[in-house]
Protein backbone atom coordinates (compact mmCIF):
# COMPACT_ATOMS: atom_id res chain seq x y z
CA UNK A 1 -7.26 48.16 25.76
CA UNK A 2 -9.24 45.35 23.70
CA UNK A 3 -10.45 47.87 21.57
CA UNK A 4 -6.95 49.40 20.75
CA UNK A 5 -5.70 45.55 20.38
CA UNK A 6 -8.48 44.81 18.13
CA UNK A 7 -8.36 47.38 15.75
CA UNK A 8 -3.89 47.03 15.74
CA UNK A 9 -4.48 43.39 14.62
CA UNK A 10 -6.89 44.22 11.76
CA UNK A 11 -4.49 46.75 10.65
CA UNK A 12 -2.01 44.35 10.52
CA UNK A 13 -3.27 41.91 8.66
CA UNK A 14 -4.81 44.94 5.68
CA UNK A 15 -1.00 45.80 5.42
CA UNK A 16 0.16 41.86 5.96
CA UNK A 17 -2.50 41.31 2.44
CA UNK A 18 -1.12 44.62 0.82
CA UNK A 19 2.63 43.17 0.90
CA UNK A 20 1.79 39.86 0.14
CA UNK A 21 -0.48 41.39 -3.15
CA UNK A 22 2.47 44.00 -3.83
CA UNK A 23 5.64 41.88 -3.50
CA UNK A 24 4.95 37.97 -3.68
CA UNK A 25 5.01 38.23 -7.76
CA UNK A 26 1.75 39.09 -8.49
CA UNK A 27 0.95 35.45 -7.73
CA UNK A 28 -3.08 36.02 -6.99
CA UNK A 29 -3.10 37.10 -10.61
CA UNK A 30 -4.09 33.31 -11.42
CA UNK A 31 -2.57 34.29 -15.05
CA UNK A 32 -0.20 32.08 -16.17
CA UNK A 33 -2.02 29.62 -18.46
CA UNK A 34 -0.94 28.05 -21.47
CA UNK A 35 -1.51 29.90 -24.91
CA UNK A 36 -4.41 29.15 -26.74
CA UNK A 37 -3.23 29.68 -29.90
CA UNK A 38 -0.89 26.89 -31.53
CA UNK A 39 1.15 26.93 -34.88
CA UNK A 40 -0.24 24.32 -36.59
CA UNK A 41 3.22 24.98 -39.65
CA UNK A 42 5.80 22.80 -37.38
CA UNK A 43 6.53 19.47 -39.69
CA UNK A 44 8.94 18.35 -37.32
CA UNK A 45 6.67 17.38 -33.86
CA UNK A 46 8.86 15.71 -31.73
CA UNK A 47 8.13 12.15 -30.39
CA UNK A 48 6.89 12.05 -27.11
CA UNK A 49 6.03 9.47 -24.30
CA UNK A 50 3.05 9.44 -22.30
CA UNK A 51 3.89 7.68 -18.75
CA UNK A 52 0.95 6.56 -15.84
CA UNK A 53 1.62 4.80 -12.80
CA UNK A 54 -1.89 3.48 -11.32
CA UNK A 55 -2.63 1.61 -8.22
CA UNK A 56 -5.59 0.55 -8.20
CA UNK A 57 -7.29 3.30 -10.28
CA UNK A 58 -9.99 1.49 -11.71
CA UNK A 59 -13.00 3.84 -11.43
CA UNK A 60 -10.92 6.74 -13.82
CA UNK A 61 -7.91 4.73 -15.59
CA UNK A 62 -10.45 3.90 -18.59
CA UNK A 63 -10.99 7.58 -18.74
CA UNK A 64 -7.75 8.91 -18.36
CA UNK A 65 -6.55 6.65 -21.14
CA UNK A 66 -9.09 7.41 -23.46
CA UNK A 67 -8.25 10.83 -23.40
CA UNK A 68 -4.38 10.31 -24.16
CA UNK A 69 -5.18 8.22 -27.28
CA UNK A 70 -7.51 10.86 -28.28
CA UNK A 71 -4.93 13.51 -28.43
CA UNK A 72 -4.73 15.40 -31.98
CA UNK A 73 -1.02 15.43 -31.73
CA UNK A 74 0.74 15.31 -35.59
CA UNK A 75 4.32 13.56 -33.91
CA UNK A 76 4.55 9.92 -32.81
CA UNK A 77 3.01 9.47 -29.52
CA UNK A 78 2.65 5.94 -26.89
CA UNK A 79 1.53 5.46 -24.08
CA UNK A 80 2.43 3.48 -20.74
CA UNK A 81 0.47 2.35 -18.05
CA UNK A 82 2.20 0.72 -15.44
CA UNK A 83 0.29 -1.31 -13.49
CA UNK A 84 1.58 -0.54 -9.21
CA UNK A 85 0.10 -4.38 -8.13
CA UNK A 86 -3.61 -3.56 -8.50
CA UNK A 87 -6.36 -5.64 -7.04
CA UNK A 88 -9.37 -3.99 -8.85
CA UNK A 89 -9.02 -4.81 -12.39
CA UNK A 90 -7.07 -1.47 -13.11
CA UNK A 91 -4.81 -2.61 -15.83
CA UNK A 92 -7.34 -4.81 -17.97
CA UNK A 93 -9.68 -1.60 -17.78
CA UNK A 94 -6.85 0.57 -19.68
CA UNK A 95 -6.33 -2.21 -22.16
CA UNK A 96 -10.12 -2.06 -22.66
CA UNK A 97 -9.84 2.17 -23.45
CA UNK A 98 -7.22 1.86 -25.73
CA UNK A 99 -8.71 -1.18 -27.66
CA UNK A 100 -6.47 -2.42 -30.52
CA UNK A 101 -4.90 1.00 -31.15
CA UNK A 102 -1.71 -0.29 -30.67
CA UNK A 103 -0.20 3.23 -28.52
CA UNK A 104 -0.61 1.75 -25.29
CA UNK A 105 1.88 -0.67 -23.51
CA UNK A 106 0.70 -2.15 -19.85
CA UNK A 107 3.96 -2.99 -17.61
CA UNK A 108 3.32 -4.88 -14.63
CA UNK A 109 4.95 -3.36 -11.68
CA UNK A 110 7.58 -5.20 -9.68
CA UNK A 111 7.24 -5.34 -6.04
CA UNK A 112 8.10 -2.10 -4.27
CA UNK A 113 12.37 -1.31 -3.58
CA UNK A 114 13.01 -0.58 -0.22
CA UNK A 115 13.84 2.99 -0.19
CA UNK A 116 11.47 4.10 -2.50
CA UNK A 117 7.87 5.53 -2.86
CA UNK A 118 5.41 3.68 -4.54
CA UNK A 119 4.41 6.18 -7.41
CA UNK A 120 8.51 6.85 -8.05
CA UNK A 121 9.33 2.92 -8.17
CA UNK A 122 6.16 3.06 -10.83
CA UNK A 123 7.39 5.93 -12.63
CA UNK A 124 10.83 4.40 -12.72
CA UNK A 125 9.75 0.46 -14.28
CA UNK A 126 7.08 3.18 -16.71
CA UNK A 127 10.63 5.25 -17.95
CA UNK A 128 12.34 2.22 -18.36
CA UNK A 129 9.74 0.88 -20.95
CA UNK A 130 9.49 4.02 -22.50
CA UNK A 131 13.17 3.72 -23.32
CA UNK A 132 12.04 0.41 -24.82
CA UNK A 133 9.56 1.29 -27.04
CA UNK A 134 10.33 5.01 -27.81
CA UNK A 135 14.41 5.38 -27.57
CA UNK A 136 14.32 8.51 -29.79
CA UNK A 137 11.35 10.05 -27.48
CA UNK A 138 12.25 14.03 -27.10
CA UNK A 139 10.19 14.50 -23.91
CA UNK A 140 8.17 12.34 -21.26
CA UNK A 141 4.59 13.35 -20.00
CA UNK A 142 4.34 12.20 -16.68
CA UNK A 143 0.86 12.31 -15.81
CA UNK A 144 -1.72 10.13 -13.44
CA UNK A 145 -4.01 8.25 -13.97
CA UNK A 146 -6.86 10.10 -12.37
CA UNK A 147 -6.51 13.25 -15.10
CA UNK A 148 -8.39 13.48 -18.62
CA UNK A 149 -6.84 15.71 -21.01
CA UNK A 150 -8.46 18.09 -22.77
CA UNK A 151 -7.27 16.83 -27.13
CA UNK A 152 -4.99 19.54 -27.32
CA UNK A 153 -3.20 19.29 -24.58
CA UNK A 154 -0.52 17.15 -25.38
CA UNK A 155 0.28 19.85 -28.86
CA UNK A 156 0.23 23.11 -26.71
CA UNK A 157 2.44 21.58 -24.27
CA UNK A 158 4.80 20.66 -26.57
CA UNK A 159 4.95 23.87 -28.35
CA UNK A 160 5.35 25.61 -25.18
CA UNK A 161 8.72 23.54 -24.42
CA UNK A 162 9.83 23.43 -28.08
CA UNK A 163 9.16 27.17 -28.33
CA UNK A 164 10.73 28.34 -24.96
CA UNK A 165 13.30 25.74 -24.91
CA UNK A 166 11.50 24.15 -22.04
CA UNK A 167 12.66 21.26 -19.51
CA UNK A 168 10.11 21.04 -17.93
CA UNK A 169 6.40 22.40 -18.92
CA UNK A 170 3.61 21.63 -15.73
CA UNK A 171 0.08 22.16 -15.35
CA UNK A 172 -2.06 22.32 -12.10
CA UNK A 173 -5.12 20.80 -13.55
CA UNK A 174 -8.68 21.91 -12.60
CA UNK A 175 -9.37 19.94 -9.54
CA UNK A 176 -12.48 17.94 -8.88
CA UNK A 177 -15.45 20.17 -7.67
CA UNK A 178 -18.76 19.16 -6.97
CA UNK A 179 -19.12 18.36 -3.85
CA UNK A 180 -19.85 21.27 -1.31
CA UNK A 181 -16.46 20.58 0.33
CA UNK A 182 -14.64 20.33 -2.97
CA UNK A 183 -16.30 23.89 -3.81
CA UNK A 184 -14.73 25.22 -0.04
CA UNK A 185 -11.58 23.78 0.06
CA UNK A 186 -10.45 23.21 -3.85
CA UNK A 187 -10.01 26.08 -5.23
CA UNK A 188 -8.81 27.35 -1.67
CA UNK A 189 -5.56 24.52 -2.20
CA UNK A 190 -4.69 26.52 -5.54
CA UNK A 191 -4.56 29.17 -4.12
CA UNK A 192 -2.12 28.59 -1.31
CA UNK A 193 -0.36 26.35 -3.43
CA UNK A 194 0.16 29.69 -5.96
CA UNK A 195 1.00 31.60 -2.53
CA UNK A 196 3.55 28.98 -1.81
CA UNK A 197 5.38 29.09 -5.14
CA UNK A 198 4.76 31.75 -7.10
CA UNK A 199 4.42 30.88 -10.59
CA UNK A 200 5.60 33.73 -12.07
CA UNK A 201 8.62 32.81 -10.10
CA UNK A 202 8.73 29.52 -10.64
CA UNK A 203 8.86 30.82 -14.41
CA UNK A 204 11.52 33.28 -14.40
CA UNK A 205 14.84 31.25 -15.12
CA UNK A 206 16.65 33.60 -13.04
CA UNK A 207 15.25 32.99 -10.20
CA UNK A 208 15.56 29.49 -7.92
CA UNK A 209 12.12 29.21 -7.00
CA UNK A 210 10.84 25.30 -8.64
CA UNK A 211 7.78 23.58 -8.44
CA UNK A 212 5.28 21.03 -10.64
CA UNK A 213 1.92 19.70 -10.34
CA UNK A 214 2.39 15.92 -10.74
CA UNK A 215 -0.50 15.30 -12.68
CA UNK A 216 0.70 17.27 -15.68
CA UNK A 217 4.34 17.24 -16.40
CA UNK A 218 6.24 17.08 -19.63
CA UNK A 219 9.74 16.63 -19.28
CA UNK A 220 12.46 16.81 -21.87
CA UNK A 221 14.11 13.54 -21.61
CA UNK A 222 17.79 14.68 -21.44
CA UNK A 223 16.96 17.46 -18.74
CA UNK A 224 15.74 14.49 -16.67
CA UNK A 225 18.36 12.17 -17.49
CA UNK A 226 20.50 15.20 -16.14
CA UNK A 227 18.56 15.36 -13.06
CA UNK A 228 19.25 11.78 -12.70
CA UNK A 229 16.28 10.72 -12.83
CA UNK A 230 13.01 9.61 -10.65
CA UNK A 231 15.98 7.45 -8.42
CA UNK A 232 17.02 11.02 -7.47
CA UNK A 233 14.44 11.70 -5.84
CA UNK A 234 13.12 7.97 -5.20
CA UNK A 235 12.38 8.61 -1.13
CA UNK A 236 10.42 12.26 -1.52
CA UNK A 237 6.64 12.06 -0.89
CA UNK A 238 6.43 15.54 -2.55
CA UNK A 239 7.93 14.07 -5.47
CA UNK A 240 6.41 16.73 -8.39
CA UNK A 241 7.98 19.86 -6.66
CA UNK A 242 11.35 17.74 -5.95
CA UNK A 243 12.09 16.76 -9.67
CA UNK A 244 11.29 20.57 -10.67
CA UNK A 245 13.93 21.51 -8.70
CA UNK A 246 16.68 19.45 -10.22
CA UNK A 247 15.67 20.18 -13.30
CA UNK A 248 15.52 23.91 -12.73
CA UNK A 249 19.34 23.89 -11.70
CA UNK A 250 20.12 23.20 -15.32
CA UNK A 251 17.16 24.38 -17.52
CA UNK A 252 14.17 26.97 -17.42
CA UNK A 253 10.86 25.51 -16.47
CA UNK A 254 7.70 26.99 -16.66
CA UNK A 255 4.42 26.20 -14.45
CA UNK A 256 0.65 26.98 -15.09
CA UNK A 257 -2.76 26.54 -14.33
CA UNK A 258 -5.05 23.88 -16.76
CA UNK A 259 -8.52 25.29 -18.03
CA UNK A 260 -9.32 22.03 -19.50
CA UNK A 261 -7.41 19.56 -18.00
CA UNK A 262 -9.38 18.14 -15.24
CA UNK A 263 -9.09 15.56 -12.48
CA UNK A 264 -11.44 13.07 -11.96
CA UNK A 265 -10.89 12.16 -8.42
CA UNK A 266 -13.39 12.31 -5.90
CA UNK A 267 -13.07 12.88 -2.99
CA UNK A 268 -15.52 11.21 0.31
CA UNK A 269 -16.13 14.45 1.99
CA UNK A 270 -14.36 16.30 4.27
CA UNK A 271 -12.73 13.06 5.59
CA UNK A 272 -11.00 12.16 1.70
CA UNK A 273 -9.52 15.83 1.32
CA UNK A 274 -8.57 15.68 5.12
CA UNK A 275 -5.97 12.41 4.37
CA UNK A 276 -4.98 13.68 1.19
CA UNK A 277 -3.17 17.11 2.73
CA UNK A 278 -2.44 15.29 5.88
CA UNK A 279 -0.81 12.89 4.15
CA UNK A 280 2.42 15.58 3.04
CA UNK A 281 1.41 18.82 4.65
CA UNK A 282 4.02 18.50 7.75
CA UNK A 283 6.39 17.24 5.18
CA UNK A 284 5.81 20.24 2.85
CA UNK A 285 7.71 22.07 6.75
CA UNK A 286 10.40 20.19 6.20
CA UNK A 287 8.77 17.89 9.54
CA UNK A 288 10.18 21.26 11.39
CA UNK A 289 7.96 22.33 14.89
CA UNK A 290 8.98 25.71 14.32
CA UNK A 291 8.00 25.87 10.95
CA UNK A 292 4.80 24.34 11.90
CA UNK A 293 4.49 26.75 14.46
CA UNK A 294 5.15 29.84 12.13
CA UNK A 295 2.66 28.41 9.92
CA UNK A 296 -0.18 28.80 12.35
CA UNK A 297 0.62 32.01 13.61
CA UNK A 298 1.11 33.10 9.79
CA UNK A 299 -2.62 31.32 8.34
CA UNK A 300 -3.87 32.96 12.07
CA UNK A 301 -2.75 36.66 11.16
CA UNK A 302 -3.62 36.72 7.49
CA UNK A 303 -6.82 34.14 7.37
CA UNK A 304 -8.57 34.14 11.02
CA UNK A 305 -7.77 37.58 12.58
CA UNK A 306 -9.57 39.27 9.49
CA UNK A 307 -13.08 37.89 9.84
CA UNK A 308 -12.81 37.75 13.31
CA UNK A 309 -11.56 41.54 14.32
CA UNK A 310 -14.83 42.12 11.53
CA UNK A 311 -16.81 40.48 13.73
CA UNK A 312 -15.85 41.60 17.28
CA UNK A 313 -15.61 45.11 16.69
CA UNK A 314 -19.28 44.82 15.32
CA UNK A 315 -19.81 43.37 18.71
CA UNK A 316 -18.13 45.97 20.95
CA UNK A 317 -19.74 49.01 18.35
CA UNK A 318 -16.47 49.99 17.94
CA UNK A 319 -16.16 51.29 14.08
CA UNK A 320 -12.55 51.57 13.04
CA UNK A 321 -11.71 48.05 14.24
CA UNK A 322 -14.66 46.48 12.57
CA UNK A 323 -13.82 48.47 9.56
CA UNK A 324 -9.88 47.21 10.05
CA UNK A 325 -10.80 43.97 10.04
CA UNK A 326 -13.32 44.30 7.06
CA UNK A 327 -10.36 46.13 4.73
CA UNK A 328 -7.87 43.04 5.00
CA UNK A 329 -11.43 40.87 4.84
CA UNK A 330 -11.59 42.05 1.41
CA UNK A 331 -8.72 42.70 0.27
CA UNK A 332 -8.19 38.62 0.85
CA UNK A 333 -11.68 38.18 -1.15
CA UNK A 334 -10.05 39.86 -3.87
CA UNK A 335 -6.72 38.35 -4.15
CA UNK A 336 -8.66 35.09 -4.17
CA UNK A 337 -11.12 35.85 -6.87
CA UNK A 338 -9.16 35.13 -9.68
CA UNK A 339 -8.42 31.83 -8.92
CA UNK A 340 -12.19 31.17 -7.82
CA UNK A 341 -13.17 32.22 -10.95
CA UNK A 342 -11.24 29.95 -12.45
CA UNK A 343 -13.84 27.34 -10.48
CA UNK A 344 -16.64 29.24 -11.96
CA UNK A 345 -17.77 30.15 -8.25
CA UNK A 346 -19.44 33.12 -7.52
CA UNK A 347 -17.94 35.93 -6.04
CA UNK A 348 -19.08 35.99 -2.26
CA UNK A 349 -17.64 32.56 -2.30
CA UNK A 350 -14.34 34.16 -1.63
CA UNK A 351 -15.18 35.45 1.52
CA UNK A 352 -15.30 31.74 3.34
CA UNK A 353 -11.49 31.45 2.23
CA UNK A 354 -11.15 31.84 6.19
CA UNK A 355 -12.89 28.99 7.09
CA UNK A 356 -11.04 27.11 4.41
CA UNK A 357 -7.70 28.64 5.66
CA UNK A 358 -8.45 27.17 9.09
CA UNK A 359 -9.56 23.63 8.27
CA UNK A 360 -6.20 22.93 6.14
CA UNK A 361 -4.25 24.88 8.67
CA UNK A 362 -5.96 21.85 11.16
CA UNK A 363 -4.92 19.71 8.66
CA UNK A 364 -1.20 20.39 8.79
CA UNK A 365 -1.50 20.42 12.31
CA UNK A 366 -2.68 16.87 12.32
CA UNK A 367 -0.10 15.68 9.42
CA UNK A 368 2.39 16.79 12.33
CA UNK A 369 0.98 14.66 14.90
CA UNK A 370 0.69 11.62 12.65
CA UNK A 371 4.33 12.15 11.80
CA UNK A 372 5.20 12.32 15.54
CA UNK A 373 3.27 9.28 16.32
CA UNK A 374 5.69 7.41 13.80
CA UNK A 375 2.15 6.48 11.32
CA UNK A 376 4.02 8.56 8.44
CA UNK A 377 2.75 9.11 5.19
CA UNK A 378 0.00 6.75 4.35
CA UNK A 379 -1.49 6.21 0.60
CA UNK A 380 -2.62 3.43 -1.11
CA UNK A 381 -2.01 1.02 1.29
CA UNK A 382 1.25 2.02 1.85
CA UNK A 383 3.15 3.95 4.68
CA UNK A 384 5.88 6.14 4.12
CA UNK A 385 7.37 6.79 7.65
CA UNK A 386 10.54 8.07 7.24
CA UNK A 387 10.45 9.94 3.86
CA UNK A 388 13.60 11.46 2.34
């Protein structure tokens, strides 16, 4: 009876990874990156707007800055930092970067509106200024201030939205990965953030599916006045994915993966990447128990049950289970490679994705208990308890 349970579960989950490979839009493929390959003829480069809200971002801000000035973009380009009532020195550390070039304006934030979250009530005082200094501005880059762009950037992006006709172009920058937990669980987030919107879906104008990656995000600046705005959205924790939507329902978008555009946050261990999902995860369910619940019997059937039908029917000598399990083992190994690679890991890395399934799976778990203990979101010293 365990033995015919056993080997029905790993069969399950080979066919559970053979549908998701075959019919969630090839998203494992890890291939939608921007082109290399930029026409350097254009003589009319549109002016653009770089915006960064920081709170208290000393340790990268310097860095982050440095690498917008640096940009080899031919149009007009500035640069605001608005300062979210630091305490470290944040603010006098990006005037420092961008010396007396001139391209950078520092705003000092107003006190947080009720009703809003911190970064959004930033971004909104940063889009205001940007109106000041750049009113003819053709698109925003909303980006943070813990990412350094690669000098291109800011041109490939551009011709991406200019030649698509683009509201919104995003990029999920290379995460931070040095630690031996950033190397498990990194590269793991990608990938069940690709699983979770497809970007070849996300890119396909007829389709609904919407989603960003906050870091990297340049908007045209009539497609969000359209969406009306950060204040649209000024209550949603998941604010990147929120304003892709919007802007979706009246304009194509297109997301993809950085190569060279990197974050510089750190993270302290286990315990740093542990607060950062927690913080939206339950959220992310629409703060539903039954989506939560569906969640963990979803990561249990396609992450856990592989490894662990390998195992026990190694156990119990019995063949075709441990062989079961093995299949959908692998077949998860390979649907993750591509966006290990991407890491520069090795390939037998992509066999702990299980373990890394289970810890954020742990993680969401927990996000749900914080929100049902009333603690809310919590970042920056701020706590977001009832977010809209």
């Amino acid at each position: 009876m365990l033995t015919d349970a056993t080997a029905v579960l790993g069969a399950l989950s080979f066919i559970l990874w053979a549908g998701l490979l075959l019919s969630r839009g090839w998203f494992w493929r890890a291939d939608q990156r921007l082109d290399e390959a930029v026409a350097d003829g254009r003589r009319d480069w549109p002016r653009v707007v770089a915006v960064i809200a920081a709170r208290n971002e000393a340790p990268t801000i310097a860095q982050a800055v440095d690498s917008l000035l640096k940009q080899d973009y031919p149009g007009d380009f500035r640069v605001v930092l608005v300062d979210d009532n630091s305490d470290d020195g944040t603010a006098a550390k990006g005037r420092a970067a961008a010396g007396d070039s001139g391209r950078l304006g520092v705003v000092a934030g107003r006190p947080l509106e009720p009703g809003w979250t911190g970064k959004l009530w930033a971004l909104d005082q940063g889009l205001e200024e940007a109106e000041r200094v750049s009113p003819e501005a053709t698109y925003i880059l909303l980006t943070d201030a813990d990412i350094a762009h690669d000098p291109e950037n800011l041109r490939r992006l551009v011709a991406k939205a200019e030649n698509h006709r683009l509201d919104l172009v995003s990029l999920m920058v290379l995460l931070h990965c040095e630690s031996p937990w950033e190397h498990l669980l990194h590269p793991a987030f990608v990938f069940f953030f690709q699983k979770l919107y497809p970007f070849p879906w996300v890119n396909d104008p007829d389709r609904p599916d919407a989603a960003a990656a906050g870091g990297c995000m340049l908007v045209r600046r009539t497609a969000l006045e359209r969406a009306g705005g950060v204040g649209s959205i000024r209550g949603r924790l998941i604010d990147d994915c929120a304003l892709a939507e919007r802007i979706k329902r009246n304009g194509p978008i297109w997301l993809g993966l950085a190569e060279k555009v990197r974050s510089l946050r750190a993270h302290d261990g286990l315990r740093g990447i542990w607060r950062m999902v927690a913080r939206t995860a339950f959220t992310q369910l629409n703060q539903s128990a039954l989506a939560l619940i569906g969640t963990v019997i979803g990561m249990a059937l396609l992450y856990l049950t592989p490894p662990a039908v390998t195992l026990a029917g190694a156990a119990i000598g019995e063949t075709a289970a441990a062989l079961s399990g093995l299949a959908a083992w692998l077949l998860m190994a390979v649907a993750y490679r591509p966006t290990s690679r991407l890491y520069g890991q090795p390939g037998w890395l992509a066999l702990l994705l299980p373990l890394a399934a289970l810890l954020f799976t742990l993680m969401t778990v927990d996000s749900a208990r914080r929100h049902w203990r009333k603690r809310g979101g919590s970042w920056k010293g701020r706590s977001y308890k009832f977010p809209i």
